[in-house]
Protein backbone atom coordinates (compact mmCIF):
# COMPACT_ATOMS: atom_id res chain seq x y z
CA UNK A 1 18.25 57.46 17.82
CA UNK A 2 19.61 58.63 21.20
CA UNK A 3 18.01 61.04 23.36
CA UNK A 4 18.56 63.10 26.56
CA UNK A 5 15.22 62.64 29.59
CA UNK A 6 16.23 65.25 31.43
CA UNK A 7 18.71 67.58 29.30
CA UNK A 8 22.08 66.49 31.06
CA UNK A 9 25.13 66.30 29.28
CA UNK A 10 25.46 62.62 29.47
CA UNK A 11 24.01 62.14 25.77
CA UNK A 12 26.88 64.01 24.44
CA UNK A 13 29.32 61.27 26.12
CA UNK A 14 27.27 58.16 25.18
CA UNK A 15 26.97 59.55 21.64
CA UNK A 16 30.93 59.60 21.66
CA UNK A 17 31.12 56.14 23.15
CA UNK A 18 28.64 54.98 20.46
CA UNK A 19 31.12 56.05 17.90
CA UNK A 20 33.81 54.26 19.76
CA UNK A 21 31.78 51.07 19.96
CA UNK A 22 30.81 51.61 15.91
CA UNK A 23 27.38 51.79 16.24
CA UNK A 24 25.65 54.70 14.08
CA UNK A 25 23.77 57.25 16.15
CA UNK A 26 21.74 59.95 15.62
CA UNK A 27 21.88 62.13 18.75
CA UNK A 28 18.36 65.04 18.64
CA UNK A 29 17.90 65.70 22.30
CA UNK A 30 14.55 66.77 22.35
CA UNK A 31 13.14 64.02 19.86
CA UNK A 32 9.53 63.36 18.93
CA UNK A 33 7.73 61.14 17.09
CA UNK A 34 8.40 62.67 13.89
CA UNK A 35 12.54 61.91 14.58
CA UNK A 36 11.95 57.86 14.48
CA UNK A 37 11.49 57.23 10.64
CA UNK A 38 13.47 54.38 10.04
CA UNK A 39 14.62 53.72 13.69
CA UNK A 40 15.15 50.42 15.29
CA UNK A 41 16.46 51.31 18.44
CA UNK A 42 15.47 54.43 20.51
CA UNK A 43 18.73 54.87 23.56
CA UNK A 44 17.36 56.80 26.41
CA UNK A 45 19.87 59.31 28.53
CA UNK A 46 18.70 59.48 31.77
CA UNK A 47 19.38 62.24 33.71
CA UNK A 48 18.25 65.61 34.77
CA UNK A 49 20.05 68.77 34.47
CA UNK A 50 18.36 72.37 35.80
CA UNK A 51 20.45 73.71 33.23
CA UNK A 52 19.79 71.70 30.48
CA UNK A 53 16.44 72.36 30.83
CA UNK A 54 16.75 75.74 31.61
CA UNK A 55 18.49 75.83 28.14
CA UNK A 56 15.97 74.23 26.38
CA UNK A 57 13.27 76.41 27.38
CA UNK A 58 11.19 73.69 29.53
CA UNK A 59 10.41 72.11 32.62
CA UNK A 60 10.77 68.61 34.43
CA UNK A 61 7.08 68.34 33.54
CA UNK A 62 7.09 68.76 29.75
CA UNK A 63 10.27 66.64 29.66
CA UNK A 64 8.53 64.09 30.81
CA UNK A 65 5.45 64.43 28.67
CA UNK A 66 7.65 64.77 25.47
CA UNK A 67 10.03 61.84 26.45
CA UNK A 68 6.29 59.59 27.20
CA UNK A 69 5.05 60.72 24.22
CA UNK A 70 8.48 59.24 22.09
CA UNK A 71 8.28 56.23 24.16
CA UNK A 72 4.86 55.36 23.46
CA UNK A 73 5.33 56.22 19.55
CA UNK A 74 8.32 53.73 19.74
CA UNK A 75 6.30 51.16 21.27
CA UNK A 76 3.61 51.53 18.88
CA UNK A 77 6.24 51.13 16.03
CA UNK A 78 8.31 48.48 17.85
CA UNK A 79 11.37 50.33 18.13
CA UNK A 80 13.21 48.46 20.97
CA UNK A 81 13.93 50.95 23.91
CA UNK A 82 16.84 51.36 25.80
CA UNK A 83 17.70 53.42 28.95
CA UNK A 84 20.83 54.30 30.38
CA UNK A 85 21.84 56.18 33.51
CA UNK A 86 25.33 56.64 33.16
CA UNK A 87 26.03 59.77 35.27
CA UNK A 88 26.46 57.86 38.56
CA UNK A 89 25.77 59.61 41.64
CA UNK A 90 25.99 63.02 40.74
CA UNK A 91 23.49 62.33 38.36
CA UNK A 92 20.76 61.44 41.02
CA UNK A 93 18.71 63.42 43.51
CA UNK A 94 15.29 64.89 43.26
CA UNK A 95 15.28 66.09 39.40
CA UNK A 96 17.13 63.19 37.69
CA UNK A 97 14.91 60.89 40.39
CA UNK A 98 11.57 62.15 38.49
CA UNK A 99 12.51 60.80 35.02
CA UNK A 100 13.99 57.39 35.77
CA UNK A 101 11.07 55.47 37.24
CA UNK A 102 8.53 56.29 33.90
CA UNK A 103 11.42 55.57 31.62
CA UNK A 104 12.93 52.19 33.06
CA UNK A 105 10.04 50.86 33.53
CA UNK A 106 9.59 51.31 29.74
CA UNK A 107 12.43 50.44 28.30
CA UNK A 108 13.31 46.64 27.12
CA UNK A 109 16.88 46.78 28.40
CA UNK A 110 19.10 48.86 30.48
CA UNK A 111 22.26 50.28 31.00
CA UNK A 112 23.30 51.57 34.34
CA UNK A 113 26.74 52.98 36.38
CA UNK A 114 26.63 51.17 39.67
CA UNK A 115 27.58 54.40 41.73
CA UNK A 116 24.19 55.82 40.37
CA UNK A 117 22.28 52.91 42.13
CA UNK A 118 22.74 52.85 45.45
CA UNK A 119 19.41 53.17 46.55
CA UNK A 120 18.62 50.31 44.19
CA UNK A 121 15.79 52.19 42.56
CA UNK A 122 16.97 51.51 39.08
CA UNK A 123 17.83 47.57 39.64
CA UNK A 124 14.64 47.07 41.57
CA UNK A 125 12.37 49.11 38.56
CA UNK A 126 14.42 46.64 36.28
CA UNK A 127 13.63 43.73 38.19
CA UNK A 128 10.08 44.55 38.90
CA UNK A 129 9.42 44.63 34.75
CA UNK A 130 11.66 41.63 34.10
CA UNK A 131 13.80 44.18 32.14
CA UNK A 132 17.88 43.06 31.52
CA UNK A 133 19.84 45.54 33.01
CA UNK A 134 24.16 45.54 32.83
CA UNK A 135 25.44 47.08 35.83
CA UNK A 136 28.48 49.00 34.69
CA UNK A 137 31.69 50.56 37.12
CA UNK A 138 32.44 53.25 34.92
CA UNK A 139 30.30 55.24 32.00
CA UNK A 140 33.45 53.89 29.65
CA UNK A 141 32.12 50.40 29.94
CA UNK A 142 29.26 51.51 27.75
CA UNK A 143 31.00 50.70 25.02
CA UNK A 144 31.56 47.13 26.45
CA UNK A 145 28.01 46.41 26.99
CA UNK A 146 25.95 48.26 24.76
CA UNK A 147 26.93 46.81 21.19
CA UNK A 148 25.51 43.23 22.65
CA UNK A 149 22.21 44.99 22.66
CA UNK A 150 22.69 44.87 18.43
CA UNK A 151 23.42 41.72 18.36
């Protein structure tokens, strides 16, 4: 199951890439609990989007209550977790910044774009957790990395 924390656009891409990379997907950006039936792996978009949200009807707040609330229900049901900033640097700044620390520090691996990191907030939440993180150049190597994860 991939979701969106944040309602950007980058779930749409790492769905395609998924596809690329032949590993089934089900892409329901404002998942709950009741969405992981049968999942082993919950993939984690991170990365605001004022719009996004706007669109959705909901604030940074909730998103981050309803993205908790599916992280703790796939912990509960040991659904491995997996985040991924892929946006790079346009993707950061004060509303993306909100949802990565409470997600990363969740997830069991990560996926990052190294232009996204340059504060070194992600690696050091990573390392902090002892959580495997790839550093990617480009959101396209997401389909280099991420099938390992399923292996």
């Amino acid at each position: 199951l991939l979701t969106s924390a944040g309602q950007s656009a980058d779930s749409d891409i790492i769905k395609t890439l998924c596809t690329k990379a032949n590993i089934t997907v089900e892409l329901e950006n404002q998942a709950t609990a009741e969405n992981l039936d049968g999942v082993k792996t919950l993939l984690i978009s991170v990365g605001g989007s004022s719009k996004g949200l706007g669109a959705a009807g909901i604030d940074a707040d909730q998103e981050i209550a309803r993205v908790q609330d599916l992280i703790q229900a796939a912990q509960d049901a040991d659904i491995k977790i997996i985040a991924m900033h892929v946006g790079g640097a346009p993707r950061r700044g004060d509303l993306s910044d909100k949802f990565i620390t409470p997600i990363f520090e969740q997830a069991d691996y990560a996926i990052v774009v190294k232009s996204g990191d340059e504060d070194g907030l992600m690696a050091g939440v990573c390392a902090s957790n002892s959580i495997p993180v790839d550093m990617i150049d480009a959101i396209s190597d997401v389909a280099t990395v991420l099938p390992k994860a399923f292996k």
